[in-house]
Protein backbone atom coordinates (compact mmCIF):
# COMPACT_ATOMS: atom_id res chain seq x y z
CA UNK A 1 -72.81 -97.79 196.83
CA UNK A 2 -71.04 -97.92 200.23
CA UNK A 3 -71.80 -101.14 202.30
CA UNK A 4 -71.05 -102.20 206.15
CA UNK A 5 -67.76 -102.69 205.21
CA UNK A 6 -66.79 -99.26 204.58
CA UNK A 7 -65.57 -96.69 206.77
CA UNK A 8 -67.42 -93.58 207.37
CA UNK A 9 -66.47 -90.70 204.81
CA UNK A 10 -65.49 -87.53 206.51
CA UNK A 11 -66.73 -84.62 204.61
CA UNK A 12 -66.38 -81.28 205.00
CA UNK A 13 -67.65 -78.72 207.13
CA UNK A 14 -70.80 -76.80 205.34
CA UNK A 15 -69.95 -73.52 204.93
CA UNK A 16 -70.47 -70.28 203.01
CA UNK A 17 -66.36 -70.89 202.11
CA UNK A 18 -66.82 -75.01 201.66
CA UNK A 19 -69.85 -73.98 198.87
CA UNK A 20 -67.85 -71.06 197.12
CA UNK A 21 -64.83 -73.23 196.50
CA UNK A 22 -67.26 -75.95 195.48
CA UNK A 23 -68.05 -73.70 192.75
CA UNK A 24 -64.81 -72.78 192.09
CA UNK A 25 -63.74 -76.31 191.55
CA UNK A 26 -66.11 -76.99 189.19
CA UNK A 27 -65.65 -73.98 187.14
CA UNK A 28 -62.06 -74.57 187.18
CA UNK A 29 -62.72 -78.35 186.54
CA UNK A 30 -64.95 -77.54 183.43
CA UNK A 31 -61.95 -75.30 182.38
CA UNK A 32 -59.54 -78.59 182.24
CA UNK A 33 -57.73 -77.47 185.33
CA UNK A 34 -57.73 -80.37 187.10
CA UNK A 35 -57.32 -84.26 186.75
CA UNK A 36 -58.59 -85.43 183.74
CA UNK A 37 -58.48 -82.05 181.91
CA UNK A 38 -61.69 -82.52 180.69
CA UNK A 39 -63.30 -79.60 179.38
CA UNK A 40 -66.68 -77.75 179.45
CA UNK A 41 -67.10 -74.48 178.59
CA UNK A 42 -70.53 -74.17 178.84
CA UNK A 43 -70.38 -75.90 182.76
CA UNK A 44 -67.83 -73.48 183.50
CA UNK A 45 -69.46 -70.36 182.72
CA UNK A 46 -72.82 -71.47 184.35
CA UNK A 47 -70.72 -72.39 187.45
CA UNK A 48 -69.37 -68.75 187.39
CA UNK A 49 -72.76 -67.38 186.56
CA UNK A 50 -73.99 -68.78 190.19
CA UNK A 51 -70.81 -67.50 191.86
CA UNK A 52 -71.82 -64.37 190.48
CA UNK A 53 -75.49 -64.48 191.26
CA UNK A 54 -74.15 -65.53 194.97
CA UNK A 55 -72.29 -62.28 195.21
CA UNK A 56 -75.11 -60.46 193.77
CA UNK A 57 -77.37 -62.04 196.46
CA UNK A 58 -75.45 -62.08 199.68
CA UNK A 59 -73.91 -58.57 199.20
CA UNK A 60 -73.85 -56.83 202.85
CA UNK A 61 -74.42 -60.31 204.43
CA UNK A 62 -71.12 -61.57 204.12
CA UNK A 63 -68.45 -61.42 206.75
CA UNK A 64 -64.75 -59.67 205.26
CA UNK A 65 -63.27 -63.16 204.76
CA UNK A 66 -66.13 -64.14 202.87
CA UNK A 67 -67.06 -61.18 200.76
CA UNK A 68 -62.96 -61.33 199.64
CA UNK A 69 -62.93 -65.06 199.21
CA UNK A 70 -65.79 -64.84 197.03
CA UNK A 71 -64.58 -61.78 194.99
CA UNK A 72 -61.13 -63.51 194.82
CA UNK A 73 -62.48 -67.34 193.58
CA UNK A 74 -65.17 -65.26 190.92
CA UNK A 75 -62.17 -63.23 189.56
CA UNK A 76 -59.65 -65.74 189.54
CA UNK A 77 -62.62 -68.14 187.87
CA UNK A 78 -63.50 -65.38 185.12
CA UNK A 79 -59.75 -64.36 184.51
CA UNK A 80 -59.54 -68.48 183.35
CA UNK A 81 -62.51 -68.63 181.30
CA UNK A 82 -61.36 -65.59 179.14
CA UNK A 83 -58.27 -67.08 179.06
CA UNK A 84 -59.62 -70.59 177.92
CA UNK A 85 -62.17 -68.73 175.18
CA UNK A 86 -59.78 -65.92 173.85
CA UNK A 87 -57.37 -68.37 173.05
């Protein structure tokens, strides 16, 4: 737990981008793709299930950059996890 001492984190912005890469990172994280390479299939594909259920959701609310980073991350994120179970 921070004390005094500590200087103020800076964190960033909350966005509809900062929460989609969020996602991302912790489908790709569950995958092994990061530090630590620990994996977790199962955290993976529910973290892709709410990217998907996001897109589902906020289609026709999104602006362009948006809609295509979301489409791009959620592709990108099921093209892994297909890798990672098909062998």
């Amino acid at each position: 737990m921070p004390d005094a001492t500590d200087a103020p984190r800076e964190l960033p912005a909350v966005t509809f981008a900062s929460l989609v890469v969020s996602l991302a990172t912790s489908a790709m994280g569950n995958m092994g793709e990061g530090p630590g390479g620990a994996t977790d299939l199962e955290l993976a594909r529910h973290s892709i299930d709410i990217l998907g259920l996001l897109r589902d959701k906020t289609k026709g609310n999104l602006d362009d950059d948006e809609s295509k980073l979301l489409e791009t991350v959620l592709y990108e994120a099921r093209m892994k996890f297909l890798e990672k179970t098909r062998g």
